[in-house]
C-alpha atoms as a PDB file:
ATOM      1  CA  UNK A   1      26.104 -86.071   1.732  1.00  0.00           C
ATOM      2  CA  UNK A   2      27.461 -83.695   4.603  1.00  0.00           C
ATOM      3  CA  UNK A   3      31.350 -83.547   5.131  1.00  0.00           C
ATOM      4  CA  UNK A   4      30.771 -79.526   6.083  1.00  0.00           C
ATOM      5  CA  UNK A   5      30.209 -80.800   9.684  1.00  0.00           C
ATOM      6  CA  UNK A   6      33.630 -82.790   9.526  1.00  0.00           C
ATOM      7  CA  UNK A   7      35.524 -79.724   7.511  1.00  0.00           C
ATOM      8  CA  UNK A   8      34.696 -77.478  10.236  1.00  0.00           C
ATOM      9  CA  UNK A   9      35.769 -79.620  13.244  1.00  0.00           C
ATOM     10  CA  UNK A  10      39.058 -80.100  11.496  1.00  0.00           C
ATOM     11  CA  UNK A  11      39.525 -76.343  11.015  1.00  0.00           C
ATOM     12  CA  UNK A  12      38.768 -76.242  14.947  1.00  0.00           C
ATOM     13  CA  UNK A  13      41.192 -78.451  15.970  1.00  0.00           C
ATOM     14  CA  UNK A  14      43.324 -77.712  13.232  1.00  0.00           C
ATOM     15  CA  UNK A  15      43.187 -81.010  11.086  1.00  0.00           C
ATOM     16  CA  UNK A  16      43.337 -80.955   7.785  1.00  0.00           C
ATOM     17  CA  UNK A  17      40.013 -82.911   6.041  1.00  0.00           C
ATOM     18  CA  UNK A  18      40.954 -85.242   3.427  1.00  0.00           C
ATOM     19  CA  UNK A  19      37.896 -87.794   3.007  1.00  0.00           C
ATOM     20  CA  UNK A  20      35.773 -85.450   0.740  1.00  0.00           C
ATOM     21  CA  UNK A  21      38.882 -86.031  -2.233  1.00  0.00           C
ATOM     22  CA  UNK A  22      38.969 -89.996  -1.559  1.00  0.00           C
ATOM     23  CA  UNK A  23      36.326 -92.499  -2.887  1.00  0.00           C
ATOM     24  CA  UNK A  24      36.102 -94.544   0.334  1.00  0.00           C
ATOM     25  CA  UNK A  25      34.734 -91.136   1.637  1.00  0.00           C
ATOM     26  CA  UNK A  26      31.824 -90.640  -1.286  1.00  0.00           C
ATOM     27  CA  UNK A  27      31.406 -94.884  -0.978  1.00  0.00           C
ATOM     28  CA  UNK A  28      30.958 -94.097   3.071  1.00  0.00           C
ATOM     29  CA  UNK A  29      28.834 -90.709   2.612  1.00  0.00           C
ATOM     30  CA  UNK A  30      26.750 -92.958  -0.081  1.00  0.00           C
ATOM     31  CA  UNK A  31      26.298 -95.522   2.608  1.00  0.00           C
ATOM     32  CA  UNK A  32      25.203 -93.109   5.215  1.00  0.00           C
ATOM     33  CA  UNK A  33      22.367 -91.928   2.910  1.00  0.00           C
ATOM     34  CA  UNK A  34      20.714 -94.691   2.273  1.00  0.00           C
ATOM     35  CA  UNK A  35      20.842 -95.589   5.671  1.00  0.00           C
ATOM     36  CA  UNK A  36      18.958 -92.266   6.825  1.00  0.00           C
ATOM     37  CA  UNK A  37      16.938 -92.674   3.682  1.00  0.00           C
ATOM     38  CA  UNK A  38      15.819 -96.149   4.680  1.00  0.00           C
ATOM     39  CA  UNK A  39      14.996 -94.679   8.494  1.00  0.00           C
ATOM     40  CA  UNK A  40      13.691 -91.453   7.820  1.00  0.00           C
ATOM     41  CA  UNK A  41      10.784 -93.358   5.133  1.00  0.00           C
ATOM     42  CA  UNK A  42      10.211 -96.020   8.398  1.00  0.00           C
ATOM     43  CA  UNK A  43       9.909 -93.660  11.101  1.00  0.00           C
ATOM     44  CA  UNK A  44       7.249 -91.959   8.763  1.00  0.00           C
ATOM     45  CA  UNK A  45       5.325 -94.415   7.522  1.00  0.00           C
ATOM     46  CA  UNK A  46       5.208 -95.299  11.452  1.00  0.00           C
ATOM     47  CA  UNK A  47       3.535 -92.468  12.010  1.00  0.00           C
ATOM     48  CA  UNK A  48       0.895 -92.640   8.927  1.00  0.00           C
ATOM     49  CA  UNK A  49       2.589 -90.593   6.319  1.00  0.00           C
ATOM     50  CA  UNK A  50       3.609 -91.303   2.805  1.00  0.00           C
ATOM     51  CA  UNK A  51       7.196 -91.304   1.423  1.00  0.00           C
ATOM     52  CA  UNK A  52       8.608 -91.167  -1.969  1.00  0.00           C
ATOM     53  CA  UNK A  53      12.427 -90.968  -2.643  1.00  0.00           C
ATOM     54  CA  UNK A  54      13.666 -88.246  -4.817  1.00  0.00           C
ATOM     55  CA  UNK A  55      17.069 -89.717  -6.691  1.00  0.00           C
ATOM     56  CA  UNK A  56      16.686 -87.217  -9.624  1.00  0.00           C
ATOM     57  CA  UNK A  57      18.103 -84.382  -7.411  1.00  0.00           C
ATOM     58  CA  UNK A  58      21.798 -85.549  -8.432  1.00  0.00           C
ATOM     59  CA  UNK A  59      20.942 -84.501 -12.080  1.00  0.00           C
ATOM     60  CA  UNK A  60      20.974 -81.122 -10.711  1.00  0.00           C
ATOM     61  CA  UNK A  61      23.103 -80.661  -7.961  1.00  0.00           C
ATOM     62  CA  UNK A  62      24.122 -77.096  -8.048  1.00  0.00           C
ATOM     63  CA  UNK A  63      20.372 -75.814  -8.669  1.00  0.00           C
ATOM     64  CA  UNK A  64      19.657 -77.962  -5.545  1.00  0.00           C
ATOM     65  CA  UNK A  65      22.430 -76.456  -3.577  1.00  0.00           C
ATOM     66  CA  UNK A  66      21.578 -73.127  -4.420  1.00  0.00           C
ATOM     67  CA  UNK A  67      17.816 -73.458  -3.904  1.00  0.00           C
ATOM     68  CA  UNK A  68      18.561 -74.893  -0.354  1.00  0.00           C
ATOM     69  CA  UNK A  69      21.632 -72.929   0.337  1.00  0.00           C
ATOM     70  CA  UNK A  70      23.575 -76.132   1.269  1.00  0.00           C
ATOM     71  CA  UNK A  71      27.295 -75.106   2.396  1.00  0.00           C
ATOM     72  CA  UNK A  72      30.571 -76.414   0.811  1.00  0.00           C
ATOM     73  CA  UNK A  73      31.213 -79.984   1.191  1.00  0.00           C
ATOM     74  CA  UNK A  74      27.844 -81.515   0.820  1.00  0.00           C
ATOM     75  CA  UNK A  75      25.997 -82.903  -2.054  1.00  0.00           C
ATOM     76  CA  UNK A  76      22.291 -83.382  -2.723  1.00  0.00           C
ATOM     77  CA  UNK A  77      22.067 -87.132  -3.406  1.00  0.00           C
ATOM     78  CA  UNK A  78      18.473 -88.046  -2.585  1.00  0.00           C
ATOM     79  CA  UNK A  79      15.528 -85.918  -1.732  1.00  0.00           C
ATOM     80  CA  UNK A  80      12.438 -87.707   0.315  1.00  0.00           C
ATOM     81  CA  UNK A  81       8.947 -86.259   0.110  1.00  0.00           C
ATOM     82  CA  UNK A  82       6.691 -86.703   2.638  1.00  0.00           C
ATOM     83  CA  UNK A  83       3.159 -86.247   3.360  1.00  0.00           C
ATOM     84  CA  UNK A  84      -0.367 -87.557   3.827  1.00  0.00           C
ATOM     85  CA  UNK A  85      -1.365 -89.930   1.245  1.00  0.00           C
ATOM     86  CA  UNK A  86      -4.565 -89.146  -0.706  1.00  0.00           C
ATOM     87  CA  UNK A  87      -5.300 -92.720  -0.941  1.00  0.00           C
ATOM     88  CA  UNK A  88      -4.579 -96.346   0.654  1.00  0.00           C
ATOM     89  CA  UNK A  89      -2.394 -97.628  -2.241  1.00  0.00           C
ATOM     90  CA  UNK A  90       0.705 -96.510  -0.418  1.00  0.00           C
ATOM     91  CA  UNK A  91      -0.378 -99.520   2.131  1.00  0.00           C
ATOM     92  CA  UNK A  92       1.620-103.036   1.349  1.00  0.00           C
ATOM     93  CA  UNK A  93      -0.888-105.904   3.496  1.00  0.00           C
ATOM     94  CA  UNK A  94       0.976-108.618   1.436  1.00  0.00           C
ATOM     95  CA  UNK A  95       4.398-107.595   2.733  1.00  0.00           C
ATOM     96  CA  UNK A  96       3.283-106.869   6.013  1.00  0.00           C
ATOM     97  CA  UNK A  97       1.261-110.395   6.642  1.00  0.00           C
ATOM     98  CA  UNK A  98       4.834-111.803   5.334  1.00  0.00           C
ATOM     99  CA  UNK A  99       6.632-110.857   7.781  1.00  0.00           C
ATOM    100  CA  UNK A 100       4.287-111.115  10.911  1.00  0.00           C
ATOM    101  CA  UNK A 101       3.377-114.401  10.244  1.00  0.00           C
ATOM    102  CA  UNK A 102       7.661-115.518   9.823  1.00  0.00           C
ATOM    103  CA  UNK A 103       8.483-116.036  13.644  1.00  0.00           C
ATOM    104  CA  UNK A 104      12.301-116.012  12.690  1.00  0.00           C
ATOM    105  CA  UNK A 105      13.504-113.877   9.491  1.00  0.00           C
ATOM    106  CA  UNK A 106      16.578-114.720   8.378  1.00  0.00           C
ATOM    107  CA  UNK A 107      18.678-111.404   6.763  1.00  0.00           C
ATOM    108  CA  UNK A 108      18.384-113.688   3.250  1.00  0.00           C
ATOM    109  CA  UNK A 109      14.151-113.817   3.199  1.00  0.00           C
ATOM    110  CA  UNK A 110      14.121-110.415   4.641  1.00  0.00           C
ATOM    111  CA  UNK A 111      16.043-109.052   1.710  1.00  0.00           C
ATOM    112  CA  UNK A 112      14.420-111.420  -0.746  1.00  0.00           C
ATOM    113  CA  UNK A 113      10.759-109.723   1.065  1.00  0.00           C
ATOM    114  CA  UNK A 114      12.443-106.204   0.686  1.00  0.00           C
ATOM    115  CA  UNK A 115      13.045-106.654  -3.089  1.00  0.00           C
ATOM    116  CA  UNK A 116       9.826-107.913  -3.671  1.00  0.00           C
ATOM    117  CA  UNK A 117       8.117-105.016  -2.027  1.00  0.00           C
ATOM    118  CA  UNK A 118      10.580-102.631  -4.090  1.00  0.00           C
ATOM    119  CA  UNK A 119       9.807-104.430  -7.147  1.00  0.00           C
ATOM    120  CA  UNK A 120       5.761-103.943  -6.350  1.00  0.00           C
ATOM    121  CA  UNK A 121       6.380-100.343  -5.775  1.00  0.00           C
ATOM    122  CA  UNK A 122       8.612 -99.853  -9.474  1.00  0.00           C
ATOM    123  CA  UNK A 123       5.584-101.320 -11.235  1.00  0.00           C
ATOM    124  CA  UNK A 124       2.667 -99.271  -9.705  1.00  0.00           C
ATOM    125  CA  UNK A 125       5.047 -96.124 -10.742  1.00  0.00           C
END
């Protein structure tokens, strides 16, 4: 979570930042995470590579911010690995058929197809 880039635009136009100290801010930043999260592992896998979220990084957080030399006001909440998979497990044809062959997706089956998936993926861990 990133409010460095907000601190330092309120020190240039001499606003004070407040949203790192209230929880709407850390509910927002948390928002904003798994949003790139969620991108960041499509736009790979679009491109052939394998992802695996890192949520154990939070047990940690100042070795994490030392180690990458993050700046004040962020916070290591999720790392994601990527690279190219040693084998075609990663690949989910089940899901995949789902969804092509569903000329309309509602948001409710789409999240019912995502938890599926996610529950697939807990089980082969």
């Amino acid at each position: 979570m990133d409010f460095y880039r907000t601190y330092l635009t309120g020190e240039r136009t001499g606003y004070k930042q407040v949203i790192h100290k209230d929880i709407e801010g850390i509910l927002a930043g948390s928002v904003d995470c798994g949003i790139i999260l969620g991108a960041s592992v499509i736009a790979a896998e679009s491109l052939g590579l394998g992802t695996f979220p890192i949520g154990g990084i939070r047990k940690n957080p100042e070795e994490v911010i030392e180690l990458l030399g993050l700046p004040k006001y962020t916070f290591p909440m999720v790392g994601l690995a990527i690279g190219y998979p040693a084998d075609e497990s990663h690949k989910n044809l089940e899901f995949l058929l789902a969804v092509t062959s569903i000329k309309k997706v509602t948001i409710k089956v789409l999240l019912k197809l995502l938890l599926i998936l996610m529950m697939k993926k807990c089980q082969n861990i």
